[in-house]
Protein backbone atom coordinates (compact mmCIF):
# COMPACT_ATOMS: atom_id res chain seq x y z
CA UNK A 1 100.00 68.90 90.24
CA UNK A 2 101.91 72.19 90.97
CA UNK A 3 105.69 71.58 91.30
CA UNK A 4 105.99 75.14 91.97
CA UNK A 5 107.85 75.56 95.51
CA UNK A 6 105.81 76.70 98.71
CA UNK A 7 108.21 79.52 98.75
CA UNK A 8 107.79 80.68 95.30
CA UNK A 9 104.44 80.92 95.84
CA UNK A 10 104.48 82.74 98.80
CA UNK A 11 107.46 85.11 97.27
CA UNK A 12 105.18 85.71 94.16
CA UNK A 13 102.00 86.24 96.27
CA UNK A 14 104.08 89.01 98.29
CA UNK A 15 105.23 90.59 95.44
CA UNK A 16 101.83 90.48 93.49
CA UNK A 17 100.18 92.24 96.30
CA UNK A 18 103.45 95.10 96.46
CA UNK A 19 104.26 93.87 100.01
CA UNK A 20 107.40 94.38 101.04
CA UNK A 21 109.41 91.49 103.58
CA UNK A 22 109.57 93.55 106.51
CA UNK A 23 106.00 94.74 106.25
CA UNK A 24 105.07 91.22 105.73
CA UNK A 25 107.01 89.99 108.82
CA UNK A 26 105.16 92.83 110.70
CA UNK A 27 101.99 91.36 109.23
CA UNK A 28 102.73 87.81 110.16
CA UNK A 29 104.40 88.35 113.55
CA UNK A 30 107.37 87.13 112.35
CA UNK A 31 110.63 88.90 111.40
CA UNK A 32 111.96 89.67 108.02
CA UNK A 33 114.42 87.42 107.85
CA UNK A 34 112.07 84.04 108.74
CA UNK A 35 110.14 85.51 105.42
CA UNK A 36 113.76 85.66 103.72
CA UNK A 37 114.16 82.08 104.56
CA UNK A 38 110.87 80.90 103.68
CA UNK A 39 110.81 82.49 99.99
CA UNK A 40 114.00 80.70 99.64
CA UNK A 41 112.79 77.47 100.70
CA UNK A 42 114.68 77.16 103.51
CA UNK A 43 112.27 76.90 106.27
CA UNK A 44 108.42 76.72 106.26
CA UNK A 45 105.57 78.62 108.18
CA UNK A 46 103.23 76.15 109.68
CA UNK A 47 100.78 76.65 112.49
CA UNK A 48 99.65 79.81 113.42
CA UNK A 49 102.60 81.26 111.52
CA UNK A 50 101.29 79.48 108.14
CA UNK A 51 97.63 81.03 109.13
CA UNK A 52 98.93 84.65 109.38
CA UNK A 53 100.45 84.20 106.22
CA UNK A 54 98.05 82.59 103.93
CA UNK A 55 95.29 85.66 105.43
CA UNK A 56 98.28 88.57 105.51
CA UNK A 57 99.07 87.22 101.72
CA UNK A 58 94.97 86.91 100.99
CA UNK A 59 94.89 83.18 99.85
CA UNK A 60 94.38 79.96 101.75
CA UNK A 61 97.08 77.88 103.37
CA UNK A 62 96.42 75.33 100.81
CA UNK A 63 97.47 77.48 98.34
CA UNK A 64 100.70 77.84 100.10
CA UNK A 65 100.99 74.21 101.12
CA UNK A 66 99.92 72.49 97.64
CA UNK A 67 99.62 75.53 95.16
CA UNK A 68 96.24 73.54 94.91
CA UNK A 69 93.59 75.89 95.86
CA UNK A 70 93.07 78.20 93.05
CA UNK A 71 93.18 81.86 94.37
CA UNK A 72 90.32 82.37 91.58
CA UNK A 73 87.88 81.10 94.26
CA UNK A 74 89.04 83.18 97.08
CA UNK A 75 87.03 86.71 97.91
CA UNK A 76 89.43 88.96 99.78
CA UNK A 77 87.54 92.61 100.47
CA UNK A 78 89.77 95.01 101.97
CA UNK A 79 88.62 98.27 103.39
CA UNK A 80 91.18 100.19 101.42
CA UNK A 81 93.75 99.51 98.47
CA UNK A 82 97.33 99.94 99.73
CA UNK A 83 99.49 102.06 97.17
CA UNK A 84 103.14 101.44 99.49
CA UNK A 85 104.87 101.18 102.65
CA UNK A 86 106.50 104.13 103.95
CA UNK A 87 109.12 104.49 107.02
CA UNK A 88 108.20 106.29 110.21
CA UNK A 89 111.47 108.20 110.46
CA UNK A 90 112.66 111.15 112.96
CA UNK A 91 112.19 114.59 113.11
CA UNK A 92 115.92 115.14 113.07
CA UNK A 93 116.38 112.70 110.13
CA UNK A 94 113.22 114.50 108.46
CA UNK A 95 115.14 117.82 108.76
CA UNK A 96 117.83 116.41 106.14
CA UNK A 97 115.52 114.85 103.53
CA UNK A 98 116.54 116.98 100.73
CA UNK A 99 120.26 116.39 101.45
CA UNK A 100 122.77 114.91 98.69
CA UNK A 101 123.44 111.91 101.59
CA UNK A 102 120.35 109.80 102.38
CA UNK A 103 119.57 110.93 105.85
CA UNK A 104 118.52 107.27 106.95
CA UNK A 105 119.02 103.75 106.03
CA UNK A 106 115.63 102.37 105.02
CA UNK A 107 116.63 99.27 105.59
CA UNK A 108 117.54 99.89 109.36
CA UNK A 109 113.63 100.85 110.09
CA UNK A 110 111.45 98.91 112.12
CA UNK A 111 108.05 100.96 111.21
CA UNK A 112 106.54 100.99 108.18
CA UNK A 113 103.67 101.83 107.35
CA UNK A 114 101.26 101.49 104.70
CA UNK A 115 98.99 103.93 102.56
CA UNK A 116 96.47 104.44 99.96
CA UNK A 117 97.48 107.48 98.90
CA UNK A 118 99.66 107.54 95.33
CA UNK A 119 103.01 109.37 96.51
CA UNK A 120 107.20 109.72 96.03
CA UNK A 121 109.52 106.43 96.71
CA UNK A 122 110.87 109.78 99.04
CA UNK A 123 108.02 109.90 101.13
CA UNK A 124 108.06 108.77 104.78
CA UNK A 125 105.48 109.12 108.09
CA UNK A 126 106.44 111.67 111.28
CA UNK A 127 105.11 111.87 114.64
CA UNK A 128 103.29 114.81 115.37
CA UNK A 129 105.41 116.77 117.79
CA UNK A 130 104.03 119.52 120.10
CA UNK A 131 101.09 121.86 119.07
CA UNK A 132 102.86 123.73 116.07
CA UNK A 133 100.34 121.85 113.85
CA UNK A 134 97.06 122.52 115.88
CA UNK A 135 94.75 125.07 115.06
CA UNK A 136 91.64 126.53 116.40
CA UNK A 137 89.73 126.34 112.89
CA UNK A 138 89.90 124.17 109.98
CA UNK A 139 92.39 121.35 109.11
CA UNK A 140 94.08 120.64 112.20
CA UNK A 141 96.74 118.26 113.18
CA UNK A 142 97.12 117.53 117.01
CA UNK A 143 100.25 115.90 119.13
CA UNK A 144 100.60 111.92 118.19
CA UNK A 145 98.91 111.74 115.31
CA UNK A 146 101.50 110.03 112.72
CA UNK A 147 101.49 111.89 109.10
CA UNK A 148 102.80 111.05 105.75
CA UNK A 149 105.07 113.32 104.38
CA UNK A 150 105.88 113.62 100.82
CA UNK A 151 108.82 115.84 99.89
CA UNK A 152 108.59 115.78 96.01
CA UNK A 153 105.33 117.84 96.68
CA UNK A 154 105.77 121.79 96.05
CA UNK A 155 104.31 124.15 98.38
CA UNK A 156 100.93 125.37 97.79
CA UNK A 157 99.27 128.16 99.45
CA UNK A 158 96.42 126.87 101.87
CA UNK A 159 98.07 123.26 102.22
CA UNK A 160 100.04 122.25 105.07
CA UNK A 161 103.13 121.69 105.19
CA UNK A 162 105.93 120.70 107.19
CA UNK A 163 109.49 123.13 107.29
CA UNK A 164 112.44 123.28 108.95
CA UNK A 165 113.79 126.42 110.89
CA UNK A 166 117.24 127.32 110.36
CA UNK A 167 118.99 126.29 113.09
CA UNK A 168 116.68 123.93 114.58
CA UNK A 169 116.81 120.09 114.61
């Protein structure tokens, strides 16, 4: 028998899979803190709260129940391999990302979003504002399409990139 707690479990399936509380809350439909409180054993999901768990954390509810069903057992194939969650910030925070002050408090972001793509702890998504990104041949970036910015990246000629004017927000 596994005296292991349901929420250890589901803390160390979280972790193991690099999925952060809020993301999982997103996941789940539930917010960060009822994920707080069920790592801790405080509470427990059940119903259609412990199904969107046990599929957002790729194991059974068993497993989360009664640490009985081995994960061994379980095929999980995802369409892509997520490397991190990244905040969807503002343009006018954007503008200050290279500033000595932290221009945002992660932890007061609603959207995050994941990606496959191996990048900075730094990096964060925008919303494609206006047409300054569209062009009438090659790569081209219209209105609303949400980007991931990564500001540890230098410059390099032919690659887009996204600058602030002096003097604008």
């Amino acid at each position: 028998m596994n005296t292991q707690l349901m929420g250890e479990r589901i803390r160390a399936r979280r972790k193991e899979l690099k999925i952060r509380q809020a993301a999982l809350g997103k996941m789940v439909g539930v917010s960060n803190v009822a994920i707080s409180q069920w790592e801790r054993s405080e509470t427990e999901p059940n119903g259609e709260n412990l199904l969107a768990l046990a599929k957002a954390l790729q194991c059974s509810p068993d497993y989360l129940l009664k640490g009985e069903d081995s994960l061994s057992n379980i095929a999980y194939h995802s369409r892509h391999d997520p490397r991190g969650s990244y905040p969807l910030i503002s343009w006018v925070s954007a503008g200050c990302w290279m500033e000595a002050v932290e221009p945002y408090h992660k932890r007061a972001i609603d959207n995050w979003y994941d990606t496959t793509v191996d990048c900075s702890e730094d990096s964060f998504w925008l919303d494609v504002k206006g047409d300054s990104m569209t062009a009438p041949a090659g790569l081209s970036i219209p209105e609303g399409m949400i980007i991931l910015v990564d500001p540890e990246v230098e410059p390099r000629n032919g690659k887009l990139v996204v600058a602030k004017l002096e003097g604008e927000n």
